[in-house]
N, C-alpha and C. Protein backbone atom coordinates (compact mmCIF):
# COMPACT_ATOMS: atom_id res chain seq x y z
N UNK A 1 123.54 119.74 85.86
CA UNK A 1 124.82 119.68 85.18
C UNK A 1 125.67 120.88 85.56
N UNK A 2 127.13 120.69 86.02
CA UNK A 2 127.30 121.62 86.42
C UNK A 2 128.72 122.34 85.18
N UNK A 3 128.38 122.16 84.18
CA UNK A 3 129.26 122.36 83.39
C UNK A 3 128.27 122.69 82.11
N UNK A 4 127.88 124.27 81.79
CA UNK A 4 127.41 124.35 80.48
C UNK A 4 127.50 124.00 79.22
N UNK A 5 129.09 123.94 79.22
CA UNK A 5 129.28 123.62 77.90
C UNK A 5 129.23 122.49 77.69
N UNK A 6 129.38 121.22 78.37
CA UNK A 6 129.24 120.08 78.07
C UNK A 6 127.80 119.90 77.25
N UNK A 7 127.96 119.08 76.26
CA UNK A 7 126.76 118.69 75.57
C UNK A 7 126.60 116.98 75.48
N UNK A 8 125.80 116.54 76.63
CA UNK A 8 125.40 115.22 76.56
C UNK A 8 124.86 114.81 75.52
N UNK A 9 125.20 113.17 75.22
CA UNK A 9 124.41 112.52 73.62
C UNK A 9 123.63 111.49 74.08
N UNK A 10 122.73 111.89 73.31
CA UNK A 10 121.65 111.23 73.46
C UNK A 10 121.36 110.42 71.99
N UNK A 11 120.77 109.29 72.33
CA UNK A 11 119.98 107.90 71.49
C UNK A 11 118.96 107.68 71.08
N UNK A 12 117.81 107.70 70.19
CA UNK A 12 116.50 107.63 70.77
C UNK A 12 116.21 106.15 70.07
N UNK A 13 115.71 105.07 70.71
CA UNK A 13 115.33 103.29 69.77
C UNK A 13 113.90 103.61 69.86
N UNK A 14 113.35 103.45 68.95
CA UNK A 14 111.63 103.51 68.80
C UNK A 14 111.68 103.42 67.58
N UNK A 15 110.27 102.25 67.53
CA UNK A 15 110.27 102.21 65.91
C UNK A 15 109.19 102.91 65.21
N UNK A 16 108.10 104.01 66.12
CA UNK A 16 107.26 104.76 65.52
C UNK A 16 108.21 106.11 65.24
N UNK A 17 108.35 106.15 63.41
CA UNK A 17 109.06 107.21 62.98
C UNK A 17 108.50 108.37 63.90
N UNK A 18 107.64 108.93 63.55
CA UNK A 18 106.82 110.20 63.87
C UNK A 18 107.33 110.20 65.20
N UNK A 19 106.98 109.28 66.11
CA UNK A 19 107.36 109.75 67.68
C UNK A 19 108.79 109.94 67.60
N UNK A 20 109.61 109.07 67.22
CA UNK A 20 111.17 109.44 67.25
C UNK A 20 111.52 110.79 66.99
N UNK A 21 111.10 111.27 65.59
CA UNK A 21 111.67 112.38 64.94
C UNK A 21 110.91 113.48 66.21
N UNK A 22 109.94 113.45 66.39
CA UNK A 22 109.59 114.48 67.36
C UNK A 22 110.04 115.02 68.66
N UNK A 23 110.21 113.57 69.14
CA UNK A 23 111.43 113.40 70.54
C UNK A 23 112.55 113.78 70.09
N UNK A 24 113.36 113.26 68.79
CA UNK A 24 114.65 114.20 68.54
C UNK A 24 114.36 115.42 68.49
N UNK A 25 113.59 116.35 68.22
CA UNK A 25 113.18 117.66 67.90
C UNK A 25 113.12 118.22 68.99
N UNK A 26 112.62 117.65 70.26
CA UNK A 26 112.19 118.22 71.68
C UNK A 26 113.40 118.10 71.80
N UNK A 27 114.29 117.24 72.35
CA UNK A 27 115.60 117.19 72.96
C UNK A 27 116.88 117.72 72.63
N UNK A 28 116.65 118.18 71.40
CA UNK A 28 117.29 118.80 70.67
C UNK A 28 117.41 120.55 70.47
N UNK A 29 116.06 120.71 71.75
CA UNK A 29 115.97 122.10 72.16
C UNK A 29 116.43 122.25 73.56
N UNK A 30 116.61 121.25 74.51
CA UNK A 30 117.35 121.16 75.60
C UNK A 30 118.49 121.56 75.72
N UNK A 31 118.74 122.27 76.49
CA UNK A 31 120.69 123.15 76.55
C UNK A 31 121.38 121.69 76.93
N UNK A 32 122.13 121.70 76.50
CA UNK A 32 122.88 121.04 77.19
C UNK A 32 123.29 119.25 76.25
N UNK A 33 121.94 119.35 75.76
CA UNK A 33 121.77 118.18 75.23
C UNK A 33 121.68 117.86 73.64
N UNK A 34 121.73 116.62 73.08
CA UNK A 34 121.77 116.58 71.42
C UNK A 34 122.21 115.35 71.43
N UNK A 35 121.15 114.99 70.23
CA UNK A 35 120.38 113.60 69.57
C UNK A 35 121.74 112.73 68.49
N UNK A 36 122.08 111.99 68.72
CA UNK A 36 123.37 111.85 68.24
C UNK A 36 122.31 110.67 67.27
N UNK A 37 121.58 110.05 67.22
CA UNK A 37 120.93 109.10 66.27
C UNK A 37 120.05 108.46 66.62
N UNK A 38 119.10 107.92 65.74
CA UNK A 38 118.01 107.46 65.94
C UNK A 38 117.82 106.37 65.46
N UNK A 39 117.72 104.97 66.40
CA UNK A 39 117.50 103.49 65.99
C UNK A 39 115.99 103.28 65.97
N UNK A 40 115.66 102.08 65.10
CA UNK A 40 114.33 101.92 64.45
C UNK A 40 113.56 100.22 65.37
N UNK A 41 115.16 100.07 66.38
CA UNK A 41 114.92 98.84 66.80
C UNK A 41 116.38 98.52 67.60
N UNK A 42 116.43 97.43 68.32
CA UNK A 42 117.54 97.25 69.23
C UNK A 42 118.71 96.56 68.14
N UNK A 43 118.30 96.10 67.34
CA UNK A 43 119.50 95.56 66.33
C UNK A 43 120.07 96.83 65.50
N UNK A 44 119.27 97.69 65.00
CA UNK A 44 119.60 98.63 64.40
C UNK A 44 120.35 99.48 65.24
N UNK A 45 119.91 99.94 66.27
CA UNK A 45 120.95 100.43 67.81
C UNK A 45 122.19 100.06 67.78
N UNK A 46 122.66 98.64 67.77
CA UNK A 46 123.56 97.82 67.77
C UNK A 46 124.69 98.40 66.73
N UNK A 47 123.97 97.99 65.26
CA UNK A 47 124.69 98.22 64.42
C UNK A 47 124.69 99.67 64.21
N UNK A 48 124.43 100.56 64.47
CA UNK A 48 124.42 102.23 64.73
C UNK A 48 125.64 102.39 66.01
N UNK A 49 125.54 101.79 67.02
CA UNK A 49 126.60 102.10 68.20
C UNK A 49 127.82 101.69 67.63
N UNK A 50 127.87 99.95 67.20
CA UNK A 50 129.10 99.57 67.33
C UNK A 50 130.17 100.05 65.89
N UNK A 51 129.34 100.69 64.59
CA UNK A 51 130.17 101.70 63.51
C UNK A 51 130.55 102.60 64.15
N UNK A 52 129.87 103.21 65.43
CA UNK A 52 130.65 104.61 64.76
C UNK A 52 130.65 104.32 67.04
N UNK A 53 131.76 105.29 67.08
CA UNK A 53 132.03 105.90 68.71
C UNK A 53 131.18 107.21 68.81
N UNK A 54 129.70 107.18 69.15
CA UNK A 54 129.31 108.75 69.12
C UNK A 54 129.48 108.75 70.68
N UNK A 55 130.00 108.60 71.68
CA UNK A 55 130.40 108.95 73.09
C UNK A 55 128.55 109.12 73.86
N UNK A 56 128.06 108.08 73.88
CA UNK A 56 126.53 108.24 74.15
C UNK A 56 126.46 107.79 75.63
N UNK A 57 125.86 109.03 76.04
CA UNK A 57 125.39 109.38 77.34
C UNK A 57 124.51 108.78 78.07
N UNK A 58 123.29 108.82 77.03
CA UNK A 58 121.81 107.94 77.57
C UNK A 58 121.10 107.67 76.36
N UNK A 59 120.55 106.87 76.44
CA UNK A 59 119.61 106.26 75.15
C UNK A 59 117.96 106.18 76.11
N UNK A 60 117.28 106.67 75.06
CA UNK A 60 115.64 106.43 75.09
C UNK A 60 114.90 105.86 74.46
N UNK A 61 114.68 104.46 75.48
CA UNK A 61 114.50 103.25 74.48
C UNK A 61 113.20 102.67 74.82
N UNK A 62 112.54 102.88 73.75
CA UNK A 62 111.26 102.16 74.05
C UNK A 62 110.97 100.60 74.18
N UNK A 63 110.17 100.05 74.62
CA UNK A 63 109.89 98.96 74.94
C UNK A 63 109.32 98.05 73.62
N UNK A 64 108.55 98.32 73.62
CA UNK A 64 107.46 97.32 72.82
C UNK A 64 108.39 97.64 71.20
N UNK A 65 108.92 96.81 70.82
CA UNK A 65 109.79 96.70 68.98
C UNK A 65 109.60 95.47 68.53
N UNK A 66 109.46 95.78 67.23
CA UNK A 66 109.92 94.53 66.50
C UNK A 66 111.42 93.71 66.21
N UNK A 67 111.70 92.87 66.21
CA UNK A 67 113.20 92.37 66.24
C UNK A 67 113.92 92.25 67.34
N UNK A 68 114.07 93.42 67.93
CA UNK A 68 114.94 93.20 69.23
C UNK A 68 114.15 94.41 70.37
N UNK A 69 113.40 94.11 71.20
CA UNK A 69 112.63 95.14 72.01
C UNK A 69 113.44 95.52 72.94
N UNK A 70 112.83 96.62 73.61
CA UNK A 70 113.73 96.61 75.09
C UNK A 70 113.72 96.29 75.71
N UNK A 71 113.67 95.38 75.90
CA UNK A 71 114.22 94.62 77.05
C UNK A 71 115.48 93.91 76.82
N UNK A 72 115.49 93.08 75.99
CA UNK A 72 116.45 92.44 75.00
C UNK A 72 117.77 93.67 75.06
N UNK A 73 117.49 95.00 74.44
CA UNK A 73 118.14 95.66 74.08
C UNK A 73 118.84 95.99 75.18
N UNK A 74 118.33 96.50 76.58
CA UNK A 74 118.48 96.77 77.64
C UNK A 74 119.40 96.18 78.67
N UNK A 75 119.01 94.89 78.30
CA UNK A 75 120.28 93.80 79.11
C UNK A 75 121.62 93.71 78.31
N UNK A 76 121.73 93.91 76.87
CA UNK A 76 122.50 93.41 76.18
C UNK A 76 123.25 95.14 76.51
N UNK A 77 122.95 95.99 76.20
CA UNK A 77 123.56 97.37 76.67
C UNK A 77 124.58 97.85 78.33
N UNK A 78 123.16 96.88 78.98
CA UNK A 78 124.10 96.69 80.90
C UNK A 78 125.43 96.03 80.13
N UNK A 79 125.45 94.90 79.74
CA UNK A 79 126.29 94.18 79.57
C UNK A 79 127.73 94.36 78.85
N UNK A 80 127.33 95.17 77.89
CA UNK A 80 128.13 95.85 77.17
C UNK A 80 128.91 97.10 77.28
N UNK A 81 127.76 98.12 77.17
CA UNK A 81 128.20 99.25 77.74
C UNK A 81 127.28 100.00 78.73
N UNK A 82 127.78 99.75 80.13
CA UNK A 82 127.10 99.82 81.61
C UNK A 82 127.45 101.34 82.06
N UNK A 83 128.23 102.15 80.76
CA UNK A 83 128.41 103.36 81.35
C UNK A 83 127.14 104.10 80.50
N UNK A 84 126.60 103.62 79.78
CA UNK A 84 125.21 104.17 78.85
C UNK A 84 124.09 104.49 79.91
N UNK A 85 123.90 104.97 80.26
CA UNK A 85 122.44 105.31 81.03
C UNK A 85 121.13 105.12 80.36
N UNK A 86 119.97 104.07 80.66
CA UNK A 86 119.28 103.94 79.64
C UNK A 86 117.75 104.58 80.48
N UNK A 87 117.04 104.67 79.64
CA UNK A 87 115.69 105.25 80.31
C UNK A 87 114.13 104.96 79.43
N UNK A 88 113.63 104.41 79.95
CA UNK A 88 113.03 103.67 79.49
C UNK A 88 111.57 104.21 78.59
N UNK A 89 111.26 104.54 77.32
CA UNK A 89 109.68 104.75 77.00
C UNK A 89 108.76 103.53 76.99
N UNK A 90 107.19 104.15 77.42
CA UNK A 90 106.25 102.86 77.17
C UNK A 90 105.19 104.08 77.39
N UNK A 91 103.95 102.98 77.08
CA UNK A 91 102.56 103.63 76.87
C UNK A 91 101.92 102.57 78.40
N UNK A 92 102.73 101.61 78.68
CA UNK A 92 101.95 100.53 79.69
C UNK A 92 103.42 100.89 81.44
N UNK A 93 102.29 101.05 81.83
CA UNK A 93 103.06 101.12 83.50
C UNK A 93 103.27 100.53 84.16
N UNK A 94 102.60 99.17 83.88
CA UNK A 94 102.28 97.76 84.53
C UNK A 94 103.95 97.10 85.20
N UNK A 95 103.29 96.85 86.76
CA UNK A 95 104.49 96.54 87.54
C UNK A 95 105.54 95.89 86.83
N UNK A 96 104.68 94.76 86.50
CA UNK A 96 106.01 93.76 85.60
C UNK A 96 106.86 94.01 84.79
N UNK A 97 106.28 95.39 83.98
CA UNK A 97 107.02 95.78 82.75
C UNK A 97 107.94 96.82 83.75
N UNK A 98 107.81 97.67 84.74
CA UNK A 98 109.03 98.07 84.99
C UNK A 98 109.99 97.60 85.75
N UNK A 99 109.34 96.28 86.52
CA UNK A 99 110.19 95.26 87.46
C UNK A 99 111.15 94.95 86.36
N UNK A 100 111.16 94.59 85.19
CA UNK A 100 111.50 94.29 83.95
C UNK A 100 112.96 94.79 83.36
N UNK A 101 112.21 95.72 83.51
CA UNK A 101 113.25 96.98 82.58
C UNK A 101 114.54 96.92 83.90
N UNK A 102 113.43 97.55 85.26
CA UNK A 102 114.84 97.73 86.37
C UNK A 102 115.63 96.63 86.25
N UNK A 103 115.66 95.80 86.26
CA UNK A 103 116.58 94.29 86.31
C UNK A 103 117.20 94.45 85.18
N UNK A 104 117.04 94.21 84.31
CA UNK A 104 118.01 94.79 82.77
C UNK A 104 118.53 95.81 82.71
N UNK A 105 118.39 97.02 83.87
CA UNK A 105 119.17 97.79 83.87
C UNK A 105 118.98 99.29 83.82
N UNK A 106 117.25 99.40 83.33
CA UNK A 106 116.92 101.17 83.21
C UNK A 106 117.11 102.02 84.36
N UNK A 107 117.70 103.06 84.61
CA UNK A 107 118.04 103.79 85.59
C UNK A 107 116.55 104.81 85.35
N UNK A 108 115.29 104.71 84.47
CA UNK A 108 114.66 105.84 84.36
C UNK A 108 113.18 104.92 83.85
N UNK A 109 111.83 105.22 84.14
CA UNK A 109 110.92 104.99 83.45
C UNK A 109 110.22 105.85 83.37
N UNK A 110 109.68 106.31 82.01
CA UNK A 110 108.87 107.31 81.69
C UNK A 110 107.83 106.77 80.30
N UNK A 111 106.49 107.66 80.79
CA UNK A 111 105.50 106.93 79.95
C UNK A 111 105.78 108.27 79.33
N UNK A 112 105.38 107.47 77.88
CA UNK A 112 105.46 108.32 76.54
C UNK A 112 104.10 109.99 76.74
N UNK A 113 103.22 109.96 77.44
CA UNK A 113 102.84 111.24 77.52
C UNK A 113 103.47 112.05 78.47
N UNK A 114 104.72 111.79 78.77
CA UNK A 114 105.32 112.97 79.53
C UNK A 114 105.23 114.16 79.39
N UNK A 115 105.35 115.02 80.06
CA UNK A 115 105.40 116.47 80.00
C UNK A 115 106.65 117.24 79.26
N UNK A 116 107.37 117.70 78.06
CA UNK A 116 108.67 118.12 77.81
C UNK A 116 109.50 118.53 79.05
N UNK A 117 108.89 119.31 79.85
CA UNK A 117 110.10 120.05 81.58
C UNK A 117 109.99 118.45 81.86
N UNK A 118 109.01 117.65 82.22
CA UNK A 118 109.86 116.79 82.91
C UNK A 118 110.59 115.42 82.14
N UNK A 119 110.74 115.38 81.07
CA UNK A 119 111.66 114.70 80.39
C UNK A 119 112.83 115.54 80.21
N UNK A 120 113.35 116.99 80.35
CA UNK A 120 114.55 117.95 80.99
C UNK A 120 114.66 117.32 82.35
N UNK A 121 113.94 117.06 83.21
CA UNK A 121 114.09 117.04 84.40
C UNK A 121 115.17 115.84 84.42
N UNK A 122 114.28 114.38 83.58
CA UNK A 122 114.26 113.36 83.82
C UNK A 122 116.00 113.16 83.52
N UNK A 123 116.21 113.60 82.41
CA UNK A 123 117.51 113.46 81.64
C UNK A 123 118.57 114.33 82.61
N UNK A 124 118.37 115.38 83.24
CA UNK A 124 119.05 115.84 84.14
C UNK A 124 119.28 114.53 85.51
N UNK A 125 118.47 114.88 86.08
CA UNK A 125 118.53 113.53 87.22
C UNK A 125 119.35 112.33 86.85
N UNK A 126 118.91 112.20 85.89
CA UNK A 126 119.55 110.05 85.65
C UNK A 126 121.31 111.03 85.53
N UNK A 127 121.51 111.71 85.00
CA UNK A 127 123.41 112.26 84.99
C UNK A 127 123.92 112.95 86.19
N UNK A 128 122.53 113.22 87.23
CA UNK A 128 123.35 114.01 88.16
C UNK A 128 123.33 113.06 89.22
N UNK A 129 122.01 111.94 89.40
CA UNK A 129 121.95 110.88 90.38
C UNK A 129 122.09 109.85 90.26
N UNK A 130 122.08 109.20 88.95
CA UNK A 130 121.97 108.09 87.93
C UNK A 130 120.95 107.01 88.06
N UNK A 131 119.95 107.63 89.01
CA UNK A 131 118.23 106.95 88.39
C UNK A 131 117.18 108.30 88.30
N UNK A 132 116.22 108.44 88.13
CA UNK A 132 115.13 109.06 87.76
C UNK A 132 113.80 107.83 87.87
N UNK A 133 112.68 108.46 88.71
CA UNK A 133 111.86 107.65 88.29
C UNK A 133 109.97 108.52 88.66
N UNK A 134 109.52 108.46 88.35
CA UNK A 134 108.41 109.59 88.45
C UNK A 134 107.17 109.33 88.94
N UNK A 135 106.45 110.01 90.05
CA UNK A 135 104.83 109.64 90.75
C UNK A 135 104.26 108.93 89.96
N UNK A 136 104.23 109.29 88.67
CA UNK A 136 103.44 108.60 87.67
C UNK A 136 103.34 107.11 87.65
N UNK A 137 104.61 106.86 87.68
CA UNK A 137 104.65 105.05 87.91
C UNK A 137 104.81 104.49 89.14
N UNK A 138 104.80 105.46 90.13
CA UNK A 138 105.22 105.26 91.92
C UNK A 138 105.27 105.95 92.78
N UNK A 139 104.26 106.42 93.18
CA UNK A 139 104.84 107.46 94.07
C UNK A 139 105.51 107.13 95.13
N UNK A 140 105.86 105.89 95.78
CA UNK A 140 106.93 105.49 96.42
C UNK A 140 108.38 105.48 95.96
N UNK A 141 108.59 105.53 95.28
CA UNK A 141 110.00 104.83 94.21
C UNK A 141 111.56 105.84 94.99
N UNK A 142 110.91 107.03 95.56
CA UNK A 142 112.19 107.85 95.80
C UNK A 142 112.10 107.65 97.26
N UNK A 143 110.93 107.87 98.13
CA UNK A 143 110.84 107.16 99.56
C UNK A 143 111.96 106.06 99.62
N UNK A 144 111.77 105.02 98.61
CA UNK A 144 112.46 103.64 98.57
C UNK A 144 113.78 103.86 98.94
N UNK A 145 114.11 105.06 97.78
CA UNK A 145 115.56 105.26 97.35
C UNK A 145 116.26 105.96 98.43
N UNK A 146 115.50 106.80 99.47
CA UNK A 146 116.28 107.60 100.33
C UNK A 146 117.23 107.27 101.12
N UNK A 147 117.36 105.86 102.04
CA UNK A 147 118.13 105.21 102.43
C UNK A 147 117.85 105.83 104.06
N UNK A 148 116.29 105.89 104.00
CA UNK A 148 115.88 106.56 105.52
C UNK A 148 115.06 105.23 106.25
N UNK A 149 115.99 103.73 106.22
CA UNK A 149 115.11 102.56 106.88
C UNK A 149 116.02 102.14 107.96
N UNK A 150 115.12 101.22 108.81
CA UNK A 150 115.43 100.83 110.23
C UNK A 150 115.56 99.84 109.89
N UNK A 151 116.87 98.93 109.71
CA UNK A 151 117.45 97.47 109.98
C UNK A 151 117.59 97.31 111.60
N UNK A 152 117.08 97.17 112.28
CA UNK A 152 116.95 96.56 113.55
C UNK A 152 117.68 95.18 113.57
N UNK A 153 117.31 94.28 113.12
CA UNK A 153 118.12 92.83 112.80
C UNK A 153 118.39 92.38 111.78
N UNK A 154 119.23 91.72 111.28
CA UNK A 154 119.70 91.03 109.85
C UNK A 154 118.67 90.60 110.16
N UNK A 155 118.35 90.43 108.44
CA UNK A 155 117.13 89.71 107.67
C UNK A 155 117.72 88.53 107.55
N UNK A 156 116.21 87.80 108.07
CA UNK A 156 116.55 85.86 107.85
C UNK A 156 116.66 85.56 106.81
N UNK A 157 117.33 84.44 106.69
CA UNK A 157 117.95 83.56 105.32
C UNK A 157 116.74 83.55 104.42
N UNK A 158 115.37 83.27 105.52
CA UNK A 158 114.45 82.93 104.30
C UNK A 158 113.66 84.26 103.89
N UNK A 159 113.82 85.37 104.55
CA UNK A 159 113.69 86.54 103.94
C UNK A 159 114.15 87.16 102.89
N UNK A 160 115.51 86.95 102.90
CA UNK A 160 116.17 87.27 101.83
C UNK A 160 115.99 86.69 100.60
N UNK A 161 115.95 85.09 100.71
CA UNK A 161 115.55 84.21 99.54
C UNK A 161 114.79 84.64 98.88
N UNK A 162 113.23 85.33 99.51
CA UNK A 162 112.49 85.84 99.20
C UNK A 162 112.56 87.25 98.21
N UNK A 163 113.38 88.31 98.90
CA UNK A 163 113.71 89.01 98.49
C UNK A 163 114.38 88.57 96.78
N UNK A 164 115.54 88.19 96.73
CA UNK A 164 116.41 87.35 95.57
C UNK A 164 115.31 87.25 94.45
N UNK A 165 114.35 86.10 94.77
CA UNK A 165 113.08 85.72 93.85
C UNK A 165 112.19 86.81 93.41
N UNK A 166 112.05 87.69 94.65
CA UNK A 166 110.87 88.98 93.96
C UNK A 166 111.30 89.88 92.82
N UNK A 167 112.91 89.84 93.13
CA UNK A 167 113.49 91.10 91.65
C UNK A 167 113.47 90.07 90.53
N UNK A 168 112.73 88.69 90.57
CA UNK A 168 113.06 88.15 89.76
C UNK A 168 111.44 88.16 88.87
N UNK A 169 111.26 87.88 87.57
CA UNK A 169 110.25 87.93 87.26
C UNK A 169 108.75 87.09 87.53
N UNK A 170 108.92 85.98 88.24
CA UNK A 170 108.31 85.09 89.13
C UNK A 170 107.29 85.76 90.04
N UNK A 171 105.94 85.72 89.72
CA UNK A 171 104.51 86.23 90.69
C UNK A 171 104.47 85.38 91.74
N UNK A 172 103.77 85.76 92.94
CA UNK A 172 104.24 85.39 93.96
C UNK A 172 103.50 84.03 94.47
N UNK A 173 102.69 83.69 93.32
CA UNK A 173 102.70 81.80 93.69
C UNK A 173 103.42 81.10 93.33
N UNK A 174 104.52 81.41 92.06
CA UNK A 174 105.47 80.73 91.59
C UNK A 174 106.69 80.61 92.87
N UNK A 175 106.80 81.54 93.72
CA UNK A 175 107.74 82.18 94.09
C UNK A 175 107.61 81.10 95.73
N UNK A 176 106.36 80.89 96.02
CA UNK A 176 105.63 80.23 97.26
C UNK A 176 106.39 78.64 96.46
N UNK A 177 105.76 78.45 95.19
CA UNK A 177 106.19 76.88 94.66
C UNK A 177 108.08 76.78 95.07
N UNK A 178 108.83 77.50 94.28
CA UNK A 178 109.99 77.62 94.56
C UNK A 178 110.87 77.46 96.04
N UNK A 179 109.44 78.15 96.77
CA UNK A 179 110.65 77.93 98.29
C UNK A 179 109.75 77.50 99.21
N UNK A 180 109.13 76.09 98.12
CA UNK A 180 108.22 74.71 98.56
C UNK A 180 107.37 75.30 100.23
N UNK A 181 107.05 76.68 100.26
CA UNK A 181 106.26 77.41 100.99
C UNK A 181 104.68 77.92 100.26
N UNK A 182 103.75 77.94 101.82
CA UNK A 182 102.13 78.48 100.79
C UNK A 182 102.32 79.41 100.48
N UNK A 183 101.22 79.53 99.78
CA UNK A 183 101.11 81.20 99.30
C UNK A 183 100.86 82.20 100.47
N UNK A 184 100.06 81.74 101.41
CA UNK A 184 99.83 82.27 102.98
C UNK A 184 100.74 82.65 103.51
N UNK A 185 101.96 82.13 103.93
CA UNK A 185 103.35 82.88 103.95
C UNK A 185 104.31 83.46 103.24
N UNK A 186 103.80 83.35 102.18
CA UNK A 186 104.84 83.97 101.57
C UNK A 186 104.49 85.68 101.03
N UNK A 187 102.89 85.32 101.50
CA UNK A 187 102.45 86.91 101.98
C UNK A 187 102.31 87.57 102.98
N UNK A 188 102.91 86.42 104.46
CA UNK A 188 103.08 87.04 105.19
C UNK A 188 104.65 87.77 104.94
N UNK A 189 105.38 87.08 104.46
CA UNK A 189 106.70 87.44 104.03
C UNK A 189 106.78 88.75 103.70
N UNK A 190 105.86 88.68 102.45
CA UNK A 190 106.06 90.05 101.77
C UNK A 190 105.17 91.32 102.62
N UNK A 191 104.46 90.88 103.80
CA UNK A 191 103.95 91.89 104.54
C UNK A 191 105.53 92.53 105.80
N UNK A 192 106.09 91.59 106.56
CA UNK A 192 107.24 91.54 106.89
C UNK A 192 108.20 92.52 106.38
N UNK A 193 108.75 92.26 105.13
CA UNK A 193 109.93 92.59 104.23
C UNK A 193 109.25 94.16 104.06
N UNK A 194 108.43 94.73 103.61
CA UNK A 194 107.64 95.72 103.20
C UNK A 194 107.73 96.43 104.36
N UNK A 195 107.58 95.79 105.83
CA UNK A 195 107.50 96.87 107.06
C UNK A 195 109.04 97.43 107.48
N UNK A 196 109.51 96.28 107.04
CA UNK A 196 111.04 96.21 107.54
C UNK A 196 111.76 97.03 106.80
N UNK A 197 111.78 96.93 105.52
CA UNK A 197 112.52 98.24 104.45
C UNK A 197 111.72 99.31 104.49
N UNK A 198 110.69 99.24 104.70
CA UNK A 198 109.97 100.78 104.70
C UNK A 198 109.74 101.01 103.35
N UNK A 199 108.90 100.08 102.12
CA UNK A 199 108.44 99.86 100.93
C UNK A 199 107.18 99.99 101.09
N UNK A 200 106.67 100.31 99.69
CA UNK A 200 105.04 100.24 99.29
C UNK A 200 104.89 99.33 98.60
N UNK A 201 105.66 98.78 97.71
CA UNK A 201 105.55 98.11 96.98
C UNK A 201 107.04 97.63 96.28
N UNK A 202 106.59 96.32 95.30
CA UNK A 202 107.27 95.45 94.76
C UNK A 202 108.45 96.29 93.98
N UNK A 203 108.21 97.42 93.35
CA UNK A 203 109.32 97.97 92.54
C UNK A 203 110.11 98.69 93.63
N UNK A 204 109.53 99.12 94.61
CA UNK A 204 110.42 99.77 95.75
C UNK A 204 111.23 98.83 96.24
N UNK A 205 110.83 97.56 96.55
CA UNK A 205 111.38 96.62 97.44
C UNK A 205 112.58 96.12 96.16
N UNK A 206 112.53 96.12 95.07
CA UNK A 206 113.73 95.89 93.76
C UNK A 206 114.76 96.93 94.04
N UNK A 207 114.41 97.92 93.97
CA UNK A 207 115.20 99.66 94.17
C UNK A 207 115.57 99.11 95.19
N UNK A 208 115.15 99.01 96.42
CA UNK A 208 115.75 99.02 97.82
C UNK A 208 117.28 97.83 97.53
N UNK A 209 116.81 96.75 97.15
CA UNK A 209 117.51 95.49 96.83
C UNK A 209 118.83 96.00 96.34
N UNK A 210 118.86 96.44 95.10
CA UNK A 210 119.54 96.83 94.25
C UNK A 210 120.63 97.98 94.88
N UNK A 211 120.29 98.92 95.31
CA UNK A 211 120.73 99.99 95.95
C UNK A 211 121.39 99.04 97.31
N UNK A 212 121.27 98.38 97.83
CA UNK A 212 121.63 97.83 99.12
C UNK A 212 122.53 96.32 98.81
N UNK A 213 122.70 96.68 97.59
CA UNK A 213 123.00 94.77 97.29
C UNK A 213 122.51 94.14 97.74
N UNK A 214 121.21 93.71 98.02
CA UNK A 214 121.01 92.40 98.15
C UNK A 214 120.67 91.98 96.87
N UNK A 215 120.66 92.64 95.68
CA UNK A 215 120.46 92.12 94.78
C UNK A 215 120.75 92.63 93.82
N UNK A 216 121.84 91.94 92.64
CA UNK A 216 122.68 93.06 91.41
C UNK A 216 121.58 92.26 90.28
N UNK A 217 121.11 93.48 89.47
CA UNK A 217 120.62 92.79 88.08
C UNK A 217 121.82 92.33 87.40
């Protein structure tokens, strides 16, 4: 941040009191930064944002809720207000759940035992680059992001198709059914696409997408 005095606002949605109030407490020792309110759930978020204008920066929104989870919360926020930076808590790392989140829109995933410096870190990054994403869930994820790949030739029609379907939540026999192809190619596909972007994997190859348009959540 290159402006001290600015004081970014921050959100926190989680419906375990104890973790909330504690995370407000940590972040709330961060320069720079301060906890403008704390939702118990994505509806409660809702009706907390849309009373009052607290000028909110980024919200830290956990996943797993009752009523309205994040994910739910997450898309409905892109949609709404796309200048919110959202970043995602969970206890589960599992591809799907952050293929998930990225498509709805989280610029950040972080598992709830983070380290305090790097949830400073994290919250710095997503405002100075506007994603964040950490070894913990990838150690590819910033490789992805560098924009250090060899397009040699436009990608074929049916590469791309491919591509389109993978940011989509669809595992990759559904994905073989869909583009009435085996599963045998459509892992050769994803061996292909993976050499060609210079990916490790499925959340890289989303990042890459996304970052490159071939694919807007």
């Amino acid at each position: 941040m290159s402006n001290d005095s600015v004081v970014h606002k921050i959100a926190i949605v989680d419906d375990h009191s104890l973790f909330a109030s504690s995370l407000e407490k940590l972040v709330n020792t961060f320069k720079g930064y301060e906890v403008s309110f704390i939702a118990k759930n994505g509806k409660d978020f809702q009706t907390k944002l849309i009373a009052n204008n607290h000028g909110l920066n980024i919200v830290l929104l956990d996943i797993n809720m009752p009523v309205m989870d994040g994910f739910a919360t997450a898309d409905w926020l892109t949609k709404n207000h796309p200048d919110i930076m959202i970043i995602a808590l969970s206890m589960d790392d599992e591809e799907e759940v952050i293929l998930k989140m990225l498509r709805n829109g989280a610029k950040g995933f972080l598992l709830k035992d983070i380290h305090p410096n790097d949830l400073k870190q994290t919250l710095d990054e997503v405002l100075e680059k506007g994603y964040h994403h950490t070894d913990k869930v990838s150690k590819t994820l910033i490789n992805s992001l560098s924009g250090n790949f060899k397009e040699e030739e436009p990608l074929r029609e049916n590469l791309l198709r491919f591509i389109e379907l993978s940011c989509s939540e669809m595992n990759y026999r559904e994905i073989a059914e869909e583009m009435n192809l085996s599963p045998k190619t459509i892992e050769n596909y994803r061996q292909e696409v993976f050499e060609k972007l210079g990916v490790k994997n499925r959340v890289g190859l989303v990042l890459y997408a996304i970052k490159n348009k071939l694919f807007t959540p």
